[in-house]
C-alpha atoms as a PDB file:
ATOM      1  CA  UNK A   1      94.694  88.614  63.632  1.00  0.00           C
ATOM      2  CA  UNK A   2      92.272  91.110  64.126  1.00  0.00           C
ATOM      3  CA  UNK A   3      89.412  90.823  66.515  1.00  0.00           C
ATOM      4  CA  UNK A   4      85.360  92.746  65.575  1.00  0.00           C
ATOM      5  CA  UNK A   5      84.225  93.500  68.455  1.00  0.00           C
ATOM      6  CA  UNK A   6      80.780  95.093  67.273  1.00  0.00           C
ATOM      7  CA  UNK A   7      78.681  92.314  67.569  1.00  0.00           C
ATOM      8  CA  UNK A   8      76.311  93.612  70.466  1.00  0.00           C
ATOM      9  CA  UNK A   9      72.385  93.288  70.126  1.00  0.00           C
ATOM     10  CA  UNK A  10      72.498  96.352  72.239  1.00  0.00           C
ATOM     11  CA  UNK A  11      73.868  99.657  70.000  1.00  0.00           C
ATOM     12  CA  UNK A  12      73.996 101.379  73.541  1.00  0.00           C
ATOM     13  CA  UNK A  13      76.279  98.867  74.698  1.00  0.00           C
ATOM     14  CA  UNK A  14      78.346  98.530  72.313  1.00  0.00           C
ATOM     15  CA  UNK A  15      78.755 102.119  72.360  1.00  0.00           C
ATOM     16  CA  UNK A  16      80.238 102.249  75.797  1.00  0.00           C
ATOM     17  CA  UNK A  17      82.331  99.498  75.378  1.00  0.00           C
ATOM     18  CA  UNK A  18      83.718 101.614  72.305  1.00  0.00           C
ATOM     19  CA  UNK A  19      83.533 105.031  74.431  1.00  0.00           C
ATOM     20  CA  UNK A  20      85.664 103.026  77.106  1.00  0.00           C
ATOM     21  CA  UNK A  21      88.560 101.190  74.696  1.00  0.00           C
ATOM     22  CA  UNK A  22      89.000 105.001  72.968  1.00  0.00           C
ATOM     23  CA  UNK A  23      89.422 106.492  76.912  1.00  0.00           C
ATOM     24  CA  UNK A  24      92.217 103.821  77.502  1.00  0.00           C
ATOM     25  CA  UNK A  25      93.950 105.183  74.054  1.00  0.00           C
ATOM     26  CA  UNK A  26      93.960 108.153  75.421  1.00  0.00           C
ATOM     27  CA  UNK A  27      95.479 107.744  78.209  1.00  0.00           C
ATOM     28  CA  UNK A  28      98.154 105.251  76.569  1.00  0.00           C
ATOM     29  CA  UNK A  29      98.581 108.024  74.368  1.00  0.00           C
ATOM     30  CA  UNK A  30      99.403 110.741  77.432  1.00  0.00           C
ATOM     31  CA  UNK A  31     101.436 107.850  78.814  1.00  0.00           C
ATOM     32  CA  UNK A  32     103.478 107.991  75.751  1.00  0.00           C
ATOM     33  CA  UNK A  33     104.229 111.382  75.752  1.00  0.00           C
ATOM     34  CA  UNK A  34     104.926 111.449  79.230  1.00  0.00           C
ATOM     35  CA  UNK A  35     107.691 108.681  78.518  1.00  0.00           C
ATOM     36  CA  UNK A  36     109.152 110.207  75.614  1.00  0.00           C
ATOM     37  CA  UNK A  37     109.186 113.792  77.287  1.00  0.00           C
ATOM     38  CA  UNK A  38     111.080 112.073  80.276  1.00  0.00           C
ATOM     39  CA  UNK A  39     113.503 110.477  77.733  1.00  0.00           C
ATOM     40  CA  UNK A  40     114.080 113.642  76.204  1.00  0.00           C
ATOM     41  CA  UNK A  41     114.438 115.694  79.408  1.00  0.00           C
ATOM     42  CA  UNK A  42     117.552 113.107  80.663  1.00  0.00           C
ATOM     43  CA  UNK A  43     118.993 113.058  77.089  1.00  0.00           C
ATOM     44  CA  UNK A  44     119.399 116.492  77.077  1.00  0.00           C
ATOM     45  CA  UNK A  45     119.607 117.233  80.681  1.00  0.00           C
ATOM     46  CA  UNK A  46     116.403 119.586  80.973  1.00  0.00           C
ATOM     47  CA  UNK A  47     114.984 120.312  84.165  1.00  0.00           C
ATOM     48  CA  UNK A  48     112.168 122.003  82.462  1.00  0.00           C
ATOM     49  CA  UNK A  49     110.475 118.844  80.996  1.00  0.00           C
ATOM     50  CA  UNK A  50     111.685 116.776  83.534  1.00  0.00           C
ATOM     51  CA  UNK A  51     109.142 119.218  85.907  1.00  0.00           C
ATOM     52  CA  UNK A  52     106.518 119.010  83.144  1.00  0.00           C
ATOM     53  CA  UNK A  53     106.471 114.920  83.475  1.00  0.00           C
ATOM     54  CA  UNK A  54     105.885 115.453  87.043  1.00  0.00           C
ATOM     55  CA  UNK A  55     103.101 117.896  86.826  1.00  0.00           C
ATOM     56  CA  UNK A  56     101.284 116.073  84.170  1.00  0.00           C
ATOM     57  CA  UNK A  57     101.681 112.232  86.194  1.00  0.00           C
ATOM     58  CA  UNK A  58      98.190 113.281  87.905  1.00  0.00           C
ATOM     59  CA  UNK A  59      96.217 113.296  84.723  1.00  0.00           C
ATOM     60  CA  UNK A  60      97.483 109.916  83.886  1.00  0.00           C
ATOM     61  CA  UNK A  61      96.341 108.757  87.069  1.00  0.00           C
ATOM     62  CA  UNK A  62      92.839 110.775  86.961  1.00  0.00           C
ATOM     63  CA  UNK A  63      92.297 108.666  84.097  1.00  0.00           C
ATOM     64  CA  UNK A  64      93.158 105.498  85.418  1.00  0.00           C
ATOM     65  CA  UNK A  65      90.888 106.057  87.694  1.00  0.00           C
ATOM     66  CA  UNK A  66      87.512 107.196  85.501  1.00  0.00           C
ATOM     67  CA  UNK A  67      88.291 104.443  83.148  1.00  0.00           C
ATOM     68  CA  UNK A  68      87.965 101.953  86.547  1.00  0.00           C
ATOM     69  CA  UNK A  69      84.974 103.618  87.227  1.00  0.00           C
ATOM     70  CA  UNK A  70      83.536 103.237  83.376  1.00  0.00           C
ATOM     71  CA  UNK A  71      84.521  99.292  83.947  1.00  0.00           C
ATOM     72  CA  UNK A  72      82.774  99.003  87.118  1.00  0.00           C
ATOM     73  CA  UNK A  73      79.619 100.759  85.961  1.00  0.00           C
ATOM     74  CA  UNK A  74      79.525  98.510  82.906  1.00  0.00           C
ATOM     75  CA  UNK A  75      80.044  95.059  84.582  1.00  0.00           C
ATOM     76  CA  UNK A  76      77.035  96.014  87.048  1.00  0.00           C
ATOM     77  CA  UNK A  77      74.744  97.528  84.544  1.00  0.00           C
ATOM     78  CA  UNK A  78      75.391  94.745  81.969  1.00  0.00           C
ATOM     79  CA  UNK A  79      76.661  92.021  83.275  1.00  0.00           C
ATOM     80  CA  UNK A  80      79.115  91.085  80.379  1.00  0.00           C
ATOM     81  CA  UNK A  81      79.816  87.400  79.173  1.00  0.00           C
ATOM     82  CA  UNK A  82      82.276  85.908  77.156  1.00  0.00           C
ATOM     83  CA  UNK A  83      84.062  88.084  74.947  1.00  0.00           C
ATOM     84  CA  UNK A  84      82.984  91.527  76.528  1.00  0.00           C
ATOM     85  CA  UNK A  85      83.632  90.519  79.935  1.00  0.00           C
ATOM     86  CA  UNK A  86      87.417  89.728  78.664  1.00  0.00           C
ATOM     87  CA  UNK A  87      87.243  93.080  77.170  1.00  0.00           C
ATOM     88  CA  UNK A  88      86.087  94.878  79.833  1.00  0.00           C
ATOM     89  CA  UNK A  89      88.611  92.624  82.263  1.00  0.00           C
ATOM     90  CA  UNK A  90      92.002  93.707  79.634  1.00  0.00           C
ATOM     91  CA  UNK A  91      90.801  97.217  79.551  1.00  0.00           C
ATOM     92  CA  UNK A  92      90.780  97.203  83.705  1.00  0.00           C
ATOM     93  CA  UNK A  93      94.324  95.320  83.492  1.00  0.00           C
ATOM     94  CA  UNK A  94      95.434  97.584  80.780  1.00  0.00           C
ATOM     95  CA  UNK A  95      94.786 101.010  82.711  1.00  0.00           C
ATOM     96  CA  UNK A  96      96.588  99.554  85.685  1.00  0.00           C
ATOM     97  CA  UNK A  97     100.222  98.864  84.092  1.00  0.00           C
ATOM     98  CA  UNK A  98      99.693 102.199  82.069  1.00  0.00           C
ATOM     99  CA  UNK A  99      99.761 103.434  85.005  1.00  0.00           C
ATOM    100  CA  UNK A 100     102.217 102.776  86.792  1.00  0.00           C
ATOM    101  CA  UNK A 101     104.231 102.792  83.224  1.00  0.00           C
ATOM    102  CA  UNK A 102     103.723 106.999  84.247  1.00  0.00           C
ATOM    103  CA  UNK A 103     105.023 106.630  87.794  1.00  0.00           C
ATOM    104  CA  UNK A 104     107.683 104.756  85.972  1.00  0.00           C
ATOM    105  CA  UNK A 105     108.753 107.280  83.495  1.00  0.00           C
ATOM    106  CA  UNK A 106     108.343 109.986  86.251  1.00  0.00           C
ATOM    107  CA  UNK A 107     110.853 108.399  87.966  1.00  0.00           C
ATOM    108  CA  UNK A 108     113.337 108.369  84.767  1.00  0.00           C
ATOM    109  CA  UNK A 109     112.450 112.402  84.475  1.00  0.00           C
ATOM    110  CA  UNK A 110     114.083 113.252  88.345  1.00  0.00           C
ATOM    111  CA  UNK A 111     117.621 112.011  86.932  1.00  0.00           C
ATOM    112  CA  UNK A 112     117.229 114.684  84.299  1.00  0.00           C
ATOM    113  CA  UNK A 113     117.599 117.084  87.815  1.00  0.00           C
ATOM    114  CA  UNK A 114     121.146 115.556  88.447  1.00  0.00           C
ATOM    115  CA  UNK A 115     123.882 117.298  86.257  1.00  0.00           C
ATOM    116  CA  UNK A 116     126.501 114.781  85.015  1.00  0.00           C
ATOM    117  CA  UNK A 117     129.927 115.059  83.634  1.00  0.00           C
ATOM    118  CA  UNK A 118     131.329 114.521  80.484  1.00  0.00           C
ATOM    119  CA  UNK A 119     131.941 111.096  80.936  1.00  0.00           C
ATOM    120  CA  UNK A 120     128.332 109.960  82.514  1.00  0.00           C
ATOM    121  CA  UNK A 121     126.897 111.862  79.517  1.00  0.00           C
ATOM    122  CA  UNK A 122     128.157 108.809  77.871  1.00  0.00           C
ATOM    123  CA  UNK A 123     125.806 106.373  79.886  1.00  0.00           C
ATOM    124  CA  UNK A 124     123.312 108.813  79.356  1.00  0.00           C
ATOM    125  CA  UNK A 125     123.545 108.564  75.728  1.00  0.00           C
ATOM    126  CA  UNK A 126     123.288 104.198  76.273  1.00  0.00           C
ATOM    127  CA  UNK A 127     120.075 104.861  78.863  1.00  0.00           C
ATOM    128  CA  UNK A 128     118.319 107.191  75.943  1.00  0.00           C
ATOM    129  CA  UNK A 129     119.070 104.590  73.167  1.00  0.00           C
ATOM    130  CA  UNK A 130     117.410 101.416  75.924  1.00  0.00           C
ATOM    131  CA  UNK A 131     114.776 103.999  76.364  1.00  0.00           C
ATOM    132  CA  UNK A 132     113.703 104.550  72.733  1.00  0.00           C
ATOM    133  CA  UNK A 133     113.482 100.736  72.328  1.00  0.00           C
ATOM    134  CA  UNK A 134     111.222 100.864  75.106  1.00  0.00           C
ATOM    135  CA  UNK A 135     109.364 103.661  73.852  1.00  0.00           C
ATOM    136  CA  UNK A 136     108.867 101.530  70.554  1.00  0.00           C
ATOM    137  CA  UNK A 137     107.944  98.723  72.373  1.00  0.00           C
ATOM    138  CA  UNK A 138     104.858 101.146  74.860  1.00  0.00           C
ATOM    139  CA  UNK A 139     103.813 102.548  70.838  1.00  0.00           C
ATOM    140  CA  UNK A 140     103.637  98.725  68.890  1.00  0.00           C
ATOM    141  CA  UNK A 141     101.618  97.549  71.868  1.00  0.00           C
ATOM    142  CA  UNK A 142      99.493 100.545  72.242  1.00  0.00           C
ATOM    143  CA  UNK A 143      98.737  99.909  68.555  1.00  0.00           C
ATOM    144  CA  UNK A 144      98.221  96.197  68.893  1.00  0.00           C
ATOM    145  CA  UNK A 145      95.593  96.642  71.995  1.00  0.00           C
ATOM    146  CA  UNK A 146      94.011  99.705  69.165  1.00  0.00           C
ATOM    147  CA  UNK A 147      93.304  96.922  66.683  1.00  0.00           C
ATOM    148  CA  UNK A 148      93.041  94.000  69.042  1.00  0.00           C
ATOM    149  CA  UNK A 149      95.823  92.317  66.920  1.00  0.00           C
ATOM    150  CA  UNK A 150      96.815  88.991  68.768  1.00  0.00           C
ATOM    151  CA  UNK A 151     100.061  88.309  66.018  1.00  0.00           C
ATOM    152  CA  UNK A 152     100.966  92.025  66.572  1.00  0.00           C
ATOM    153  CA  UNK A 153     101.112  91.598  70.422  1.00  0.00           C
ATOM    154  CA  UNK A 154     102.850  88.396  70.559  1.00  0.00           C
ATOM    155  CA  UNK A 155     105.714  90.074  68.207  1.00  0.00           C
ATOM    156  CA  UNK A 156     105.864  93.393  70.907  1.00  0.00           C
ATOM    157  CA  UNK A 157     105.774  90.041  73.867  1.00  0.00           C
ATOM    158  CA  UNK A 158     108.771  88.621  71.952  1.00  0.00           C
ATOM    159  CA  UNK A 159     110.410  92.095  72.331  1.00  0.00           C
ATOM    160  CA  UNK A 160     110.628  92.301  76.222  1.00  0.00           C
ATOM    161  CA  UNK A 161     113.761  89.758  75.647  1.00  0.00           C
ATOM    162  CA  UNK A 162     115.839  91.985  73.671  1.00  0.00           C
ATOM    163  CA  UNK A 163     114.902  94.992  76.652  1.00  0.00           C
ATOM    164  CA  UNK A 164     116.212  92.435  79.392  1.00  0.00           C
ATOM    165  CA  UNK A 165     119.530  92.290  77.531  1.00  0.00           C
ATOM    166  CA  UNK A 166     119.984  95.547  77.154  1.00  0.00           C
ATOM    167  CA  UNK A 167     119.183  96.280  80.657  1.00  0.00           C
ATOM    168  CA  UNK A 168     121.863  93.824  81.942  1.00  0.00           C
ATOM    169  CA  UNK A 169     124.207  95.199  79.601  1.00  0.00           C
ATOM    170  CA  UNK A 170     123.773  98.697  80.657  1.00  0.00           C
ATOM    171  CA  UNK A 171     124.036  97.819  84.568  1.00  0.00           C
ATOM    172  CA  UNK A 172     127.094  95.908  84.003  1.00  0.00           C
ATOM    173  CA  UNK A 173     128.163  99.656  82.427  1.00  0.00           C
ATOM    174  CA  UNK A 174     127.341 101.336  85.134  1.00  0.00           C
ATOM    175  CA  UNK A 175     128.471  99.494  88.020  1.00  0.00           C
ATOM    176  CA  UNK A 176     131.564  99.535  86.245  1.00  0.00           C
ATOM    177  CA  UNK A 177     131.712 102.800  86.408  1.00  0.00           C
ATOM    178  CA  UNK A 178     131.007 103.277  90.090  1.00  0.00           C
ATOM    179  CA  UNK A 179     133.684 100.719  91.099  1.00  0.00           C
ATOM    180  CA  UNK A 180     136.457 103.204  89.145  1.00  0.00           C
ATOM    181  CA  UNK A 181     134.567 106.008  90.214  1.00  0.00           C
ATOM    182  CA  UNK A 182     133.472 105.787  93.842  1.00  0.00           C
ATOM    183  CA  UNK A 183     132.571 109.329  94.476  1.00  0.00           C
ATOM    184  CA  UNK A 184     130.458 108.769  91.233  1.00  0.00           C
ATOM    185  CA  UNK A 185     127.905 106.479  93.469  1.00  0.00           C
ATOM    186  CA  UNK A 186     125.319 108.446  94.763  1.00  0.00           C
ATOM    187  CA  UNK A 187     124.525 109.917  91.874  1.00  0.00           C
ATOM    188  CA  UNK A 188     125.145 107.553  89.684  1.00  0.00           C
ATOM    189  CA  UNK A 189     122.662 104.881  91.822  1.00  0.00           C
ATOM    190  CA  UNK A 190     119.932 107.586  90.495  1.00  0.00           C
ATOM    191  CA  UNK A 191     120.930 106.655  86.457  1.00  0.00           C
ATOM    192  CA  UNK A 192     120.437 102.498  87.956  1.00  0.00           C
ATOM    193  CA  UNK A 193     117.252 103.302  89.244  1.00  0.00           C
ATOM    194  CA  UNK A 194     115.605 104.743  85.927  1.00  0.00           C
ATOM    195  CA  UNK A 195     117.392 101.898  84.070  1.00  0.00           C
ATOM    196  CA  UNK A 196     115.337  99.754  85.768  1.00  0.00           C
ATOM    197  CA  UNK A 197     112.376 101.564  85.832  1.00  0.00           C
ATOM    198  CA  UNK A 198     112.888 100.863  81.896  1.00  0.00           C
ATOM    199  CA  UNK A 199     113.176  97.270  82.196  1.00  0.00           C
ATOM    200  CA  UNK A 200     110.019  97.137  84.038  1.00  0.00           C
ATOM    201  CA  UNK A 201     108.090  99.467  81.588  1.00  0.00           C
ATOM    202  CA  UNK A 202     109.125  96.400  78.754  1.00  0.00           C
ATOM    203  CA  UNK A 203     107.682  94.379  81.445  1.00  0.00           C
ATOM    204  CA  UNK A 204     104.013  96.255  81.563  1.00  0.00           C
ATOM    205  CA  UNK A 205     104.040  96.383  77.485  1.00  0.00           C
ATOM    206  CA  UNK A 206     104.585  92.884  77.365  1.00  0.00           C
ATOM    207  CA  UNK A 207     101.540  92.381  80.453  1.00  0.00           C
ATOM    208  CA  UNK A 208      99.145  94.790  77.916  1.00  0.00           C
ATOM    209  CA  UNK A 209     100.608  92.127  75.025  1.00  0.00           C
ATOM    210  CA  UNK A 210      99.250  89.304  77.186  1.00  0.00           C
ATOM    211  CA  UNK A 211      95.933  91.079  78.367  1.00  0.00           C
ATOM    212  CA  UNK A 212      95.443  91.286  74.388  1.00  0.00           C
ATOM    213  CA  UNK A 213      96.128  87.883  73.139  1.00  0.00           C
ATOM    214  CA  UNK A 214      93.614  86.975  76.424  1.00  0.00           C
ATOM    215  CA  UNK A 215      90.976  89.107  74.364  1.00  0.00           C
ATOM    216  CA  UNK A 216      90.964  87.692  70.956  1.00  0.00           C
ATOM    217  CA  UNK A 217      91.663  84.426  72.027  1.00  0.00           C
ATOM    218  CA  UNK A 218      90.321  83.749  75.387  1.00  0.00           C
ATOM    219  CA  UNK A 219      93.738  81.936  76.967  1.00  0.00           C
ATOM    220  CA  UNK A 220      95.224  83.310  80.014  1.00  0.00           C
ATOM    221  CA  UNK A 221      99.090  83.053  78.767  1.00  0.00           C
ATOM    222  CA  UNK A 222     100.687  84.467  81.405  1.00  0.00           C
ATOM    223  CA  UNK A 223     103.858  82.380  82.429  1.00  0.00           C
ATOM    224  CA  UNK A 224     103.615  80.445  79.232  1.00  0.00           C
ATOM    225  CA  UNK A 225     106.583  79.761  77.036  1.00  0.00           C
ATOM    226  CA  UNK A 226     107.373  81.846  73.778  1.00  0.00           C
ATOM    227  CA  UNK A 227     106.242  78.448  71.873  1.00  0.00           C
ATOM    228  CA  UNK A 228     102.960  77.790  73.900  1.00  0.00           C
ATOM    229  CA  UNK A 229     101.822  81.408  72.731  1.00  0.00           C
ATOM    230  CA  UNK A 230     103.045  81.228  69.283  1.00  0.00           C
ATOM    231  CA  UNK A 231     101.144  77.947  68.743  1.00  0.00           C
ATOM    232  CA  UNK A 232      97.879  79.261  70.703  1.00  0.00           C
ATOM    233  CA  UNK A 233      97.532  82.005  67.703  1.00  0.00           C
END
């Protein structure tokens, strides 16, 4: 289901609220890359774009922070009901989890500083392949909150299950590892740390999922069963 949201009396505020929802693209967008440049630098063990993700984290947060500013200014100078207040409230949700999603997949770009042997490049290999699942899961919600599609986000919510799987599966790997390999443990606690710093990216997507279904169909679903939502649409 796709939601119109140029329906304003005002063109000028419609505008902004437009100007505003294309800002917090953008920055999803540079979120994006800075996720899949981080996945890239630990698959292939590059220090060089692991750098570049670190450099780049503080235009993902300038953003963050103009876009709060665009919010503010737009609930004081138009005092927003109903629909665009919900808007303006998912876009101010929205910017926060994306984020943190950077600090997140800064985090996953230090490991990429580590050097591993031949058999941790194996785990590496299982973190990249959680990671692109993620990264599909950051792109299908970034295009759901594009078209405010409520059925698209509640299939990228329904996603965040099959992330938590892999994510137990893959720390069950690794600790394994450590308990044969004891020596293996400080650096090894590094690959555990951006493994979860996945898991809690497919967290934030599923938040943004929830912040759009809020949108288009005014229910806070937050802590609501798969069923509740599904029936809600």
């Amino acid at each position: 289901m796709e939601h119109n949201i140029n329906k304003h009396i005002s063109g000028r505020f419609n505008e902004e609220l437009e100007n505003v929802r294309n800002h917090v693209l953008s920055m999803g967008g540079l979120v994006e890359q800075q996720l899949n440049l981080a996945l890239d630098a630990v698959s292939n063990c590059d220090e060089n774009k692991a750098r570049k993700v670190s450099e780049n984290d503080y235009q993902v947060n300038a953003m963050e922070v103009s876009i709060d500013e665009e919010c503010t200014r737009i609930i004081a100078k138009r005092q927003p009901a109903a629909s665009d207040l919900r808007l303006v409230v998912a876009i101010a949700k929205t910017i926060a989890d994306l984020e943190r999603i950077g600090d997140e997949a800064e985090r996953i770009a230090k490991v990429a500083l580590d050097s591993f042997t031949k058999d941790q490049q194996d785990l590496l290999v299982n973190v990249e392949n959680m990671g692109r699942l993620v990264s599909q899961m950051l792109h299908d919600v970034l295009d759901a909150f594009a078209r405010m599609d409520a059925q698209r986000a509640f299939e990228v919510h329904k996603e965040d299950a099959k992330v938590d799987r892999e994510y137990e599966a893959l720390t069950r790997q690794i600790m394994t590892y450590m308990m044969e390999d004891p020596r293996s443990i400080p650096k090894i606690m590094d690959l555990i740390w951006s493994v979860r710093s996945l898991e809690r990216i497919g967290d934030r997507c599923q938040n943004i999922a929830e912040y759009v279904i809020y949108f288009v169909n005014g229910k806070d679903i937050r802590h609501t069963s798969q069923e509740d939502i599904e029936k809600s649409l």
